[in-house]
Protein backbone atom coordinates (compact mmCIF):
# COMPACT_ATOMS: atom_id res chain seq x y z
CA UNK A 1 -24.29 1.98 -0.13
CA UNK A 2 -23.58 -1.14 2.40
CA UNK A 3 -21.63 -4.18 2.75
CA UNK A 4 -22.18 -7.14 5.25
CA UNK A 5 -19.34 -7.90 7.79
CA UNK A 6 -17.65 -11.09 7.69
CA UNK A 7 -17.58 -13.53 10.70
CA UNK A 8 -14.13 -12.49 10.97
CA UNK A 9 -15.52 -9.03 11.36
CA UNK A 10 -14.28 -7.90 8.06
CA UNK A 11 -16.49 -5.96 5.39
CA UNK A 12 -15.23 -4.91 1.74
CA UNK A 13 -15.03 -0.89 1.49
CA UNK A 14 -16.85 -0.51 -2.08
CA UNK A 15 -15.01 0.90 -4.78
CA UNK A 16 -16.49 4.15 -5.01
CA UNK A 17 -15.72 5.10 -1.26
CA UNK A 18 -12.20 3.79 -2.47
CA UNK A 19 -12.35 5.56 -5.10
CA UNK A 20 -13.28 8.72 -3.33
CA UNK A 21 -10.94 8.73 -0.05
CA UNK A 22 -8.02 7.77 -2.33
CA UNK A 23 -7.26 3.99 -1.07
CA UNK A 24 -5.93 0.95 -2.20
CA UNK A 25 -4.50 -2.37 -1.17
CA UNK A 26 -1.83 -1.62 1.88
CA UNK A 27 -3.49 1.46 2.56
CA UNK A 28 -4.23 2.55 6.51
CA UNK A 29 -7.31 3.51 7.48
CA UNK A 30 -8.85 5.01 10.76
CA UNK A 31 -11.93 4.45 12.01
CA UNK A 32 -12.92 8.31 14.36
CA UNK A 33 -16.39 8.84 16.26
CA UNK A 34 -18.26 11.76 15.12
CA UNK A 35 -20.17 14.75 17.74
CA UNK A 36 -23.08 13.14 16.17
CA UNK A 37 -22.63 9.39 17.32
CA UNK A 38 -21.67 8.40 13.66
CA UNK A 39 -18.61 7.08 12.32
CA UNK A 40 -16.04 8.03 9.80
CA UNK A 41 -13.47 6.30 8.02
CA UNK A 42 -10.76 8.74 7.25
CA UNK A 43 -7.09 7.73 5.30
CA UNK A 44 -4.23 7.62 7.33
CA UNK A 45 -1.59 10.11 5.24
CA UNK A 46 1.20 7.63 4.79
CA UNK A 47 2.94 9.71 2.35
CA UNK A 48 4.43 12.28 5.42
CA UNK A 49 6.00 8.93 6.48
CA UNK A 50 7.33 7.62 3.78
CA UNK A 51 10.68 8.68 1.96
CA UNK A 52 10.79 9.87 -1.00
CA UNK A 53 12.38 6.90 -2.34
CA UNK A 54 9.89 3.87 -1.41
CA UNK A 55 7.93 4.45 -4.47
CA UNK A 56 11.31 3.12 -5.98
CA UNK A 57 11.69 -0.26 -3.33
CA UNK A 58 11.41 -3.08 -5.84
CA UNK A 59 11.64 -1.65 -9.04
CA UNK A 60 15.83 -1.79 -9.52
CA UNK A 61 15.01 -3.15 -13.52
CA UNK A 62 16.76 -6.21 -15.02
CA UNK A 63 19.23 -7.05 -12.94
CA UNK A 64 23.25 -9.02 -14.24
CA UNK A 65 22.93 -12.48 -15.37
CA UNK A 66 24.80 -14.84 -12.57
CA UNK A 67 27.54 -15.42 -15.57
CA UNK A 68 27.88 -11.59 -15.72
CA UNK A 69 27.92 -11.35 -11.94
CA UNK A 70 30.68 -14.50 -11.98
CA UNK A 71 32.91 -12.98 -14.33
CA UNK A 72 32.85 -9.64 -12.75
CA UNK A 73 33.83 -11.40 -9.05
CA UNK A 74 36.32 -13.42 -10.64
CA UNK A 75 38.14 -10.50 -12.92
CA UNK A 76 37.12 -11.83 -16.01
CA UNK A 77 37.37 -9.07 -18.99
């Protein structure tokens, strides 16, 4: 499998590797030196640092109208 860097030095991981180490958009990779000269890509673990929550962070649901939210600052019944 290959991929041509980008003059910005960038390459696209193909999907199977993705596939295969587990990674997505956002996800950290690192890039180690192997006894042999080669080199690995291995997944940072993000999941030690995260809460437990963050899976939650941006999914709160429907939220009040701003007539609802109004009437509730103002004391409305």
């Amino acid at each position: 499998m290959s991929t041509t860097v980008t003059a910005k030095g960038q390459v696209t991981i193909p999907k199977a590797v993705r596939d295969l180490l587990g990674i997505g958009p956002g996800s950290r990779v690192d890039f180690r030196r192997a006894a042999d000269g080669s080199v690995v890509v291995v997944p940072l673990d993000t999941n030690k640092q995260q809460s437990r929550f963050a899976k939650f962070r941006g999914h709160a649901g429907k939220g009040m109208s701003t007539d609802e939210i109004m009437a509730l600052t103002r004391g409305d019944d």
